[in-house]
PDB file of N, CA and C in Angstrom:
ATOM      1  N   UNK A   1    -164.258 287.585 113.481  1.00  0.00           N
ATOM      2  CA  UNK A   1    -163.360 287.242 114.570  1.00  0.00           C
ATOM      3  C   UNK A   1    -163.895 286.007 115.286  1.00  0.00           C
ATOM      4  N   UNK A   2    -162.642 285.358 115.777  1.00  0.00           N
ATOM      5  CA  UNK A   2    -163.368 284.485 116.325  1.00  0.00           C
ATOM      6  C   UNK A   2    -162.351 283.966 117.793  1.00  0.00           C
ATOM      7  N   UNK A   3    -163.429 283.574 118.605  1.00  0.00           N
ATOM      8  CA  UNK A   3    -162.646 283.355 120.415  1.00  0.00           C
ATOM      9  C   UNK A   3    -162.477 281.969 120.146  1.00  0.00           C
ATOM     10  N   UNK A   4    -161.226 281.875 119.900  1.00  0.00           N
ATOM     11  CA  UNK A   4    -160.886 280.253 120.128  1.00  0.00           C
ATOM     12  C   UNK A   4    -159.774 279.911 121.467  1.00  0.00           C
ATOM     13  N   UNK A   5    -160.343 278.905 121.531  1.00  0.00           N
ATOM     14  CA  UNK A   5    -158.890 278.277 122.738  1.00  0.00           C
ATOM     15  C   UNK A   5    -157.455 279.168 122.684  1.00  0.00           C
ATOM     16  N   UNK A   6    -156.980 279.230 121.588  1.00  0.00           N
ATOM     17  CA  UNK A   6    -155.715 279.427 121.636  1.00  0.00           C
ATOM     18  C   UNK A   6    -155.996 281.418 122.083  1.00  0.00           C
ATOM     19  N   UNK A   7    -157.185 281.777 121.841  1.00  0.00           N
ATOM     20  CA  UNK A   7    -157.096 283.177 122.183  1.00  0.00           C
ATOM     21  C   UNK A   7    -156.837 283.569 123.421  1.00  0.00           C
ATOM     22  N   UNK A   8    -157.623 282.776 124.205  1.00  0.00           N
ATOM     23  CA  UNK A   8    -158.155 282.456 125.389  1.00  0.00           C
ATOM     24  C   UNK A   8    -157.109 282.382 126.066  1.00  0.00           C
ATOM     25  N   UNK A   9    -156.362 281.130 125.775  1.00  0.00           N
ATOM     26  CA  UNK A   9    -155.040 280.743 126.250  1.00  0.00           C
ATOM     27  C   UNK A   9    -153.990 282.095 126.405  1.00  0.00           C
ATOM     28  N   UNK A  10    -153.992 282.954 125.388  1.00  0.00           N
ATOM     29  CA  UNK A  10    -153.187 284.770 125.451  1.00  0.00           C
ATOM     30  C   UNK A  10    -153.526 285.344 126.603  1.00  0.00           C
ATOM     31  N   UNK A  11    -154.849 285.072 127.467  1.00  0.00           N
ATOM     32  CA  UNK A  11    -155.529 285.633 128.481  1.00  0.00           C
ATOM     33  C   UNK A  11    -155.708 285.107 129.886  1.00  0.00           C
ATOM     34  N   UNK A  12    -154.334 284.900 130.228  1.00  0.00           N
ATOM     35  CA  UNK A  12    -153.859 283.988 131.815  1.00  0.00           C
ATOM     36  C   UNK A  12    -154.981 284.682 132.375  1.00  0.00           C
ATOM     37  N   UNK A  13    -155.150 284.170 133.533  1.00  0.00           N
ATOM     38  CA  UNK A  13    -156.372 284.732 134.581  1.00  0.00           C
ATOM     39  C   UNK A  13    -155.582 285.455 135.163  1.00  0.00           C
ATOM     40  N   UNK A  14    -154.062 285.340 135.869  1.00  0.00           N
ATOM     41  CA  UNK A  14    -153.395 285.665 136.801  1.00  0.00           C
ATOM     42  C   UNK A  14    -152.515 286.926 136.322  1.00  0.00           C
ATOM     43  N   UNK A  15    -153.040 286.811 134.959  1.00  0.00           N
ATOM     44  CA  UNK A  15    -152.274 288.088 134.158  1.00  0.00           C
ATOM     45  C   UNK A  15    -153.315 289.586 134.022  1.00  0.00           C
ATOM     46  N   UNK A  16    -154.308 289.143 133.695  1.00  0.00           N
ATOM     47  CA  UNK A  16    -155.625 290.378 133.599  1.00  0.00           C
ATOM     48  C   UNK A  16    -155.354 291.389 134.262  1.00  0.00           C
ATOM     49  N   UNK A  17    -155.264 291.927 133.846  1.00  0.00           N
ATOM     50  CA  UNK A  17    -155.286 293.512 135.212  1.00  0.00           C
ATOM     51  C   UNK A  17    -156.548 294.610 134.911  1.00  0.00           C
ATOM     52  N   UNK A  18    -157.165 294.074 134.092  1.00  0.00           N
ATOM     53  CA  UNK A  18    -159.063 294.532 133.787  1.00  0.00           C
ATOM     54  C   UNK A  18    -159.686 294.123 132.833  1.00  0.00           C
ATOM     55  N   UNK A  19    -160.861 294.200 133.417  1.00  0.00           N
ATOM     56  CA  UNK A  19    -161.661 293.808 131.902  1.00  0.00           C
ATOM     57  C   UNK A  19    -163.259 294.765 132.349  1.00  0.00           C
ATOM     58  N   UNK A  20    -163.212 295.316 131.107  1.00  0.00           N
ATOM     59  CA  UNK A  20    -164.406 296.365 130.720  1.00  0.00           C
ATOM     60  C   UNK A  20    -165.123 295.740 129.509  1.00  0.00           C
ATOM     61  N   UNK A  21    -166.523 295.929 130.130  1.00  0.00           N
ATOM     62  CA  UNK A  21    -167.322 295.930 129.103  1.00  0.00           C
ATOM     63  C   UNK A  21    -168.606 297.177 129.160  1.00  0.00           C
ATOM     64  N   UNK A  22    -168.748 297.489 127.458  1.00  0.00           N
ATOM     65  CA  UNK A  22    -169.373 298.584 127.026  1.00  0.00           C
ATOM     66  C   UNK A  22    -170.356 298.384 125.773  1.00  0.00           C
ATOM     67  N   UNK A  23    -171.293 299.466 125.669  1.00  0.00           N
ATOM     68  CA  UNK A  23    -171.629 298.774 124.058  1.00  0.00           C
ATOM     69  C   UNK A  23    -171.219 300.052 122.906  1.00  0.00           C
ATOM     70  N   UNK A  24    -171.546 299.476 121.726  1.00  0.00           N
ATOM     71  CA  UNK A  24    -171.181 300.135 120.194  1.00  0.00           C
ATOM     72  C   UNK A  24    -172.607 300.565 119.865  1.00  0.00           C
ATOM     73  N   UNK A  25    -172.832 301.831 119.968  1.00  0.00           N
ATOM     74  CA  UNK A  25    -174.517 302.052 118.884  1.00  0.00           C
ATOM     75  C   UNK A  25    -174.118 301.652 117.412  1.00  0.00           C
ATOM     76  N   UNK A  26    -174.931 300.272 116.780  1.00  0.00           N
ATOM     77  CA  UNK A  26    -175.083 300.266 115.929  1.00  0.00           C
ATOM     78  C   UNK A  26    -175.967 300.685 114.610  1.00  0.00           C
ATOM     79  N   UNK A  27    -176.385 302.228 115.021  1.00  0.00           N
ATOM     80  CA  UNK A  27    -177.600 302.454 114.798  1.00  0.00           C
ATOM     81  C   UNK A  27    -178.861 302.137 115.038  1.00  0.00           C
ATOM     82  N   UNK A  28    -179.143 300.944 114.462  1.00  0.00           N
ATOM     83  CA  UNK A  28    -180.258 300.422 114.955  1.00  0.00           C
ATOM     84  C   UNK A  28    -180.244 299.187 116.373  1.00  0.00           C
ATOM     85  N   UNK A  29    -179.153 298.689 116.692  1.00  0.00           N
ATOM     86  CA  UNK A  29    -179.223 297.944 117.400  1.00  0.00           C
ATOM     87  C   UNK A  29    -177.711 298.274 118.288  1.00  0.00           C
ATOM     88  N   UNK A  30    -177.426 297.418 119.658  1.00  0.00           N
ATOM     89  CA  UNK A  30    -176.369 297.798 120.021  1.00  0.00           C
ATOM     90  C   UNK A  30    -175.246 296.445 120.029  1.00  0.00           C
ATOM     91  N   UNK A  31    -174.081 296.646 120.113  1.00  0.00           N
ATOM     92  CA  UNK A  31    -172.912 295.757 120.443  1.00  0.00           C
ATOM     93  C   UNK A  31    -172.377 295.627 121.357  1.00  0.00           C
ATOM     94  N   UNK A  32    -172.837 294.552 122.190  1.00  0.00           N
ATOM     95  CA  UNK A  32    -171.952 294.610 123.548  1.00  0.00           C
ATOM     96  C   UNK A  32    -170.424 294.003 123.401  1.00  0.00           C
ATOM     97  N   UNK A  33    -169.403 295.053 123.870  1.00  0.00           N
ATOM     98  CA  UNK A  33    -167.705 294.699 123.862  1.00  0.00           C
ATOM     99  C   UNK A  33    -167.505 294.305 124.908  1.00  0.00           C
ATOM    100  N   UNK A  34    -166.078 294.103 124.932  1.00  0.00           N
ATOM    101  CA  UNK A  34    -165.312 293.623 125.994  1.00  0.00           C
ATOM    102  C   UNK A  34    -163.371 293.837 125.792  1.00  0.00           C
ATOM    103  N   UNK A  35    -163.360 294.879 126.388  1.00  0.00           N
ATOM    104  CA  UNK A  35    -161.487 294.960 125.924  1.00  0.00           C
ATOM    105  C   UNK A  35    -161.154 294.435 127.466  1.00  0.00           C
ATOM    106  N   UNK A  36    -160.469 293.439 127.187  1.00  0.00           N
ATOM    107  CA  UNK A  36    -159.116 292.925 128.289  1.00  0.00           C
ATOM    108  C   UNK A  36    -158.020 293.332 128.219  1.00  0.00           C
ATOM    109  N   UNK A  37    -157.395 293.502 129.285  1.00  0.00           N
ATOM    110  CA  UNK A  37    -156.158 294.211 129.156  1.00  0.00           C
ATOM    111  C   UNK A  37    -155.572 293.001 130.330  1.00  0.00           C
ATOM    112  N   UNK A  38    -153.999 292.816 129.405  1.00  0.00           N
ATOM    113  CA  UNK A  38    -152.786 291.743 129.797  1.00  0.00           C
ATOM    114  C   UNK A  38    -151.733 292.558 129.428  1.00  0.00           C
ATOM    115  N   UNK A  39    -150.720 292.489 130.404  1.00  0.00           N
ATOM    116  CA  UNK A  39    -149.635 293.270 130.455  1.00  0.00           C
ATOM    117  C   UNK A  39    -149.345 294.864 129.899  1.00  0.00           C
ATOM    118  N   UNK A  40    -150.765 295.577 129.965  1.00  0.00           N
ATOM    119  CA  UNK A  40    -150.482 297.136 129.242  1.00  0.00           C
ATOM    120  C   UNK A  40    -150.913 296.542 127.779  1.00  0.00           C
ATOM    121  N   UNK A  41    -151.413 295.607 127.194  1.00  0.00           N
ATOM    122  CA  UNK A  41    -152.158 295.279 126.074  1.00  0.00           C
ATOM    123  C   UNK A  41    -153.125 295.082 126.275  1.00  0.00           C
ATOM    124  N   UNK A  42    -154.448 295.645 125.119  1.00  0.00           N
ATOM    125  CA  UNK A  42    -155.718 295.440 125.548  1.00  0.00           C
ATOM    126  C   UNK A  42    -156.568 295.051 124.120  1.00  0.00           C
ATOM    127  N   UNK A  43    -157.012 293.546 124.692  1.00  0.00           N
ATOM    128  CA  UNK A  43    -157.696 292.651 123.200  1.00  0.00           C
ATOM    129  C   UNK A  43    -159.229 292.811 123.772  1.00  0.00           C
ATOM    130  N   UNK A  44    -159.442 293.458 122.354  1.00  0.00           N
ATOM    131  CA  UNK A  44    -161.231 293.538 122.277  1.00  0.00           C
ATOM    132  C   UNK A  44    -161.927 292.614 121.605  1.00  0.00           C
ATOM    133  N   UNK A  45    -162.932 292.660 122.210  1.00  0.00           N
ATOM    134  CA  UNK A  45    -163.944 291.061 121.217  1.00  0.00           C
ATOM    135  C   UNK A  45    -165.598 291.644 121.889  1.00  0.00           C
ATOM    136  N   UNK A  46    -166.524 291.173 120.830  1.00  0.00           N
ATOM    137  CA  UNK A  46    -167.992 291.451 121.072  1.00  0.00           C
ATOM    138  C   UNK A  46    -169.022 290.881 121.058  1.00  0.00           C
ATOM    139  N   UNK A  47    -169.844 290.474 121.835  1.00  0.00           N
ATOM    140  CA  UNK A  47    -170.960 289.182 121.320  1.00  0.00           C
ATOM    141  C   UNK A  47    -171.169 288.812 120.209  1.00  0.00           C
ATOM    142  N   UNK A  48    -170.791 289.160 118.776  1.00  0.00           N
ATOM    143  CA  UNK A  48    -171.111 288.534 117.854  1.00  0.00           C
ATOM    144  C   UNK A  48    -170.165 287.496 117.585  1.00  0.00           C
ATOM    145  N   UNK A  49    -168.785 287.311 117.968  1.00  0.00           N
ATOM    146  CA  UNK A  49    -167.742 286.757 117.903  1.00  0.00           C
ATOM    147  C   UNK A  49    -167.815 285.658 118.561  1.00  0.00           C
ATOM    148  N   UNK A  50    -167.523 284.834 117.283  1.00  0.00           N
ATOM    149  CA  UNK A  50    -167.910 282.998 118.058  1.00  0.00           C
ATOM    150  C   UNK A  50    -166.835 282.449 119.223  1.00  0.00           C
ATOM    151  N   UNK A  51    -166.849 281.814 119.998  1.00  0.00           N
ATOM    152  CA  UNK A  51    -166.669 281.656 121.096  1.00  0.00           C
ATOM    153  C   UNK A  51    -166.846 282.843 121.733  1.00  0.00           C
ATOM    154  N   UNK A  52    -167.986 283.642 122.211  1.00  0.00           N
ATOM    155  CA  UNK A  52    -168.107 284.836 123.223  1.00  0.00           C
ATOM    156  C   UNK A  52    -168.217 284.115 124.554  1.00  0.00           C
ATOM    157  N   UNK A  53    -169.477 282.977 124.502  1.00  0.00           N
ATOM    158  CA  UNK A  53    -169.474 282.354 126.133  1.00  0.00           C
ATOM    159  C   UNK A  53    -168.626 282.085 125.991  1.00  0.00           C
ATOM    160  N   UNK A  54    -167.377 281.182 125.577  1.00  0.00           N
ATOM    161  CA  UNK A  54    -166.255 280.532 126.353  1.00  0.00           C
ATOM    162  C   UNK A  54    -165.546 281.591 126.963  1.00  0.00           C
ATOM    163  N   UNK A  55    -165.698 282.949 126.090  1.00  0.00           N
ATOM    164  CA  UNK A  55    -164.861 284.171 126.767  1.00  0.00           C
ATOM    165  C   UNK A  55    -165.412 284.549 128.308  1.00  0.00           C
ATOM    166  N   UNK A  56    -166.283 284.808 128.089  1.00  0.00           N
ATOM    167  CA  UNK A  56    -167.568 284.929 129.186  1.00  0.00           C
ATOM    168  C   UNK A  56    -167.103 283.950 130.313  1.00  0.00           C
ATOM    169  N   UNK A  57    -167.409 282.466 129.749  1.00  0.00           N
ATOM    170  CA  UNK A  57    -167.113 281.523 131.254  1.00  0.00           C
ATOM    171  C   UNK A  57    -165.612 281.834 131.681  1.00  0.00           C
ATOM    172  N   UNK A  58    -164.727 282.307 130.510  1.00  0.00           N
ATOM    173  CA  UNK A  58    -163.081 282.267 131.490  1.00  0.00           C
ATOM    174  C   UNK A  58    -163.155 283.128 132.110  1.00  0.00           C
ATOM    175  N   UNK A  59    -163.475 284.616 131.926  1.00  0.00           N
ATOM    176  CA  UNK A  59    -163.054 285.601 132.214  1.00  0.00           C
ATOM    177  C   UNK A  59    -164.171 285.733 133.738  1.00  0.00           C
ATOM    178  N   UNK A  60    -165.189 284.964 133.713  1.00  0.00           N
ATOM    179  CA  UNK A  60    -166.026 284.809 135.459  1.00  0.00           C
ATOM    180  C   UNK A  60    -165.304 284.321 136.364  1.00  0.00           C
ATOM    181  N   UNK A  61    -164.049 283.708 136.344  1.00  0.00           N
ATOM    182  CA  UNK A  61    -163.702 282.582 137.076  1.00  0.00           C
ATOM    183  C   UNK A  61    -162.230 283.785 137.664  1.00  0.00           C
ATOM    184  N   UNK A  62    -162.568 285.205 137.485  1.00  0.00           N
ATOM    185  CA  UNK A  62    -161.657 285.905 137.979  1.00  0.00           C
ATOM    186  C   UNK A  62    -162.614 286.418 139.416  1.00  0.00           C
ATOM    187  N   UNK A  63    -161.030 286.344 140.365  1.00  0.00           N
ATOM    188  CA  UNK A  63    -161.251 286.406 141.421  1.00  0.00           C
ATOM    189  C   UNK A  63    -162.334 287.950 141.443  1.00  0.00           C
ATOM    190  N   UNK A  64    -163.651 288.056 142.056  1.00  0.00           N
ATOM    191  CA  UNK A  64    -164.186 289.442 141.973  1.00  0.00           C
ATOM    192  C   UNK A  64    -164.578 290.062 140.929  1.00  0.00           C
ATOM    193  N   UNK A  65    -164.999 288.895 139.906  1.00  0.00           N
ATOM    194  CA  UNK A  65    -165.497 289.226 139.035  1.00  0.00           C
ATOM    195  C   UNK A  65    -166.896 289.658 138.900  1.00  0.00           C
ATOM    196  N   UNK A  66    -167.233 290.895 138.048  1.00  0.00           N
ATOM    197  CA  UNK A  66    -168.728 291.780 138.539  1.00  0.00           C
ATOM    198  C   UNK A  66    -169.816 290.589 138.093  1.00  0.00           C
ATOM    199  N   UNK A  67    -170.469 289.807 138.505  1.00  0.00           N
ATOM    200  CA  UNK A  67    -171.282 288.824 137.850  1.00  0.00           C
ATOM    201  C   UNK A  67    -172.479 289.658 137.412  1.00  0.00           C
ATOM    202  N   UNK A  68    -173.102 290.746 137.259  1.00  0.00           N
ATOM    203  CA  UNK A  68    -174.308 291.425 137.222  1.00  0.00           C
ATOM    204  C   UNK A  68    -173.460 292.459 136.205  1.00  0.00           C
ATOM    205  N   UNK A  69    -172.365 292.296 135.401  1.00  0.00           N
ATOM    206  CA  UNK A  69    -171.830 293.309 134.488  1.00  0.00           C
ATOM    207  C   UNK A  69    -172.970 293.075 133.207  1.00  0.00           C
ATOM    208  N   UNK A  70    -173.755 292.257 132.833  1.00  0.00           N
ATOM    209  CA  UNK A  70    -174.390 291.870 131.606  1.00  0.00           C
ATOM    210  C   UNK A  70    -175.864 292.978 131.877  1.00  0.00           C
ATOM    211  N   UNK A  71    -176.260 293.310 133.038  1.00  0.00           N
ATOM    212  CA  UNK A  71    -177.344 294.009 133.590  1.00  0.00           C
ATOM    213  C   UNK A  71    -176.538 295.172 133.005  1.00  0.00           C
ATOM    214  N   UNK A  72    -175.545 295.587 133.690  1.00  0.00           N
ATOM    215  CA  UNK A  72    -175.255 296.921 134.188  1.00  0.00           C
ATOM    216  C   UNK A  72    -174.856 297.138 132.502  1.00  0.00           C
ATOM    217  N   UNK A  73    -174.644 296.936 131.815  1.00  0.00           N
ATOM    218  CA  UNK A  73    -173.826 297.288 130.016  1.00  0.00           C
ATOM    219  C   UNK A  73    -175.864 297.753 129.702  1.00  0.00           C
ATOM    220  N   UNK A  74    -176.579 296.304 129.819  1.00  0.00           N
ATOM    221  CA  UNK A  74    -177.656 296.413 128.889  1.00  0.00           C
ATOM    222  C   UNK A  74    -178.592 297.278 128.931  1.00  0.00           C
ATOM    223  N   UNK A  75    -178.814 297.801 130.326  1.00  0.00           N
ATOM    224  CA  UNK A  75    -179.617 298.445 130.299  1.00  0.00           C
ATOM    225  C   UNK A  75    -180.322 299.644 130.235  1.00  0.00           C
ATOM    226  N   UNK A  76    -179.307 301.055 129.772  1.00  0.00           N
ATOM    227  CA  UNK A  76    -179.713 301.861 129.062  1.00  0.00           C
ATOM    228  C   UNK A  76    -179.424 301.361 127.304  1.00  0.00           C
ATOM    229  N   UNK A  77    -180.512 301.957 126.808  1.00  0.00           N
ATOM    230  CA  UNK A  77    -180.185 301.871 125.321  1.00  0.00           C
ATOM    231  C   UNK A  77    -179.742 302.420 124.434  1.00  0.00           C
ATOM    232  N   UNK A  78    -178.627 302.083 123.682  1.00  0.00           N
ATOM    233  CA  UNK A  78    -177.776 303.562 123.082  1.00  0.00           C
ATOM    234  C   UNK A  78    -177.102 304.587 123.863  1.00  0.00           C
ATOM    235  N   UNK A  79    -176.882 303.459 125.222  1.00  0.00           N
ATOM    236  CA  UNK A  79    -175.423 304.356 125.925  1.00  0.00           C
ATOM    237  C   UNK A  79    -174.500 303.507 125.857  1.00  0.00           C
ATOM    238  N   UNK A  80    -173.604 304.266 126.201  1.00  0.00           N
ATOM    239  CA  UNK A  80    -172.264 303.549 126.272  1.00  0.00           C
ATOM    240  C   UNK A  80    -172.190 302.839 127.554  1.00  0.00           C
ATOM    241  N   UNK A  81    -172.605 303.054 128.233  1.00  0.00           N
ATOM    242  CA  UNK A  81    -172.827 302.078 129.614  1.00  0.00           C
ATOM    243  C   UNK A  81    -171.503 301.510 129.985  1.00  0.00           C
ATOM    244  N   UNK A  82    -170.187 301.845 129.835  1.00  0.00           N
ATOM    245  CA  UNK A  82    -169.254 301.416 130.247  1.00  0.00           C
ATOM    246  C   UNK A  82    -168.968 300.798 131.673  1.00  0.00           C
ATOM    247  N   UNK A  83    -168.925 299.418 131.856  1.00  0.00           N
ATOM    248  CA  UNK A  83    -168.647 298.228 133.174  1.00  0.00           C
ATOM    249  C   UNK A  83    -167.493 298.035 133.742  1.00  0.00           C
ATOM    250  N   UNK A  84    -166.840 298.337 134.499  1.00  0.00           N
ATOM    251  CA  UNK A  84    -165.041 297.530 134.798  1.00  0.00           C
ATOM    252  C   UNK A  84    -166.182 296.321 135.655  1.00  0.00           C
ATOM    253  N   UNK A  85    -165.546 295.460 135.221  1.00  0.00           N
ATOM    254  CA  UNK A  85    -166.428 294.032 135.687  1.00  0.00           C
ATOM    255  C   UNK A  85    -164.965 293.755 136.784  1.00  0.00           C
ATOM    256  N   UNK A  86    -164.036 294.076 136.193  1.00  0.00           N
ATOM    257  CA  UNK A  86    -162.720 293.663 137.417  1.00  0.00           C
ATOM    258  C   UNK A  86    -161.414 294.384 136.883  1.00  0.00           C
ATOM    259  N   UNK A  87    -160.896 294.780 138.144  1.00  0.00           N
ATOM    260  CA  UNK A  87    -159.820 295.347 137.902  1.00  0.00           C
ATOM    261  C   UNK A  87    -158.708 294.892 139.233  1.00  0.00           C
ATOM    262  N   UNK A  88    -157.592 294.635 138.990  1.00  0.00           N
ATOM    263  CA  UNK A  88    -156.409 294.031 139.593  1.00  0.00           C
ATOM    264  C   UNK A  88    -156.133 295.061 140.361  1.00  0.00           C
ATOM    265  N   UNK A  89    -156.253 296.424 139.930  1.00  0.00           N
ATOM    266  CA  UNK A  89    -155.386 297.504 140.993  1.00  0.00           C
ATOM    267  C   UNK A  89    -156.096 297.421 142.230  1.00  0.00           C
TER     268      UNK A  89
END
């Protein structure tokens, strides 16, 4: 997968109504996600996925966005550590 402009572009700022991030036990290592949700649709993407910072820098620039969500996911290991970094309601 990959975060390109035009993905990005699917993901108005003014449209978001949350964005969570969590991780995947990959057995040996973990996956940090991220499902956004736009209009009752919700697109997932995960640090391995090229453009992740550009996802990262758009999705900061929301009003109240959790800036310390990258702490709060990482730091148990092999939990799910689920983040609402922001939510519209």
């Amino acid at each position: 997968m990959m975060i390109t402009p035009a993905v990005i572009a699917q993901l108005p700022l003014a449209d978001i109504g949350s964005v969570v991030f969590y991780k995947r036990d990959e057995i040996t290592t973990d996956l940090i996600c991220c499902d956004v949700e736009v209009a009752g649709r919700v697109s997932s993407f995960n640090e391995e996925a090229k453009g992740w910072d550009d996802l990262i820098a758009h999705l900061s620039a929301l009003p109240g966005f959790r800036a310390d969500w990258y702490e709060a996911v990482a730091s148990s290991a092999f939990a799910a550590s689920e983040t609402v970094a922001f939510d519209r309601r």
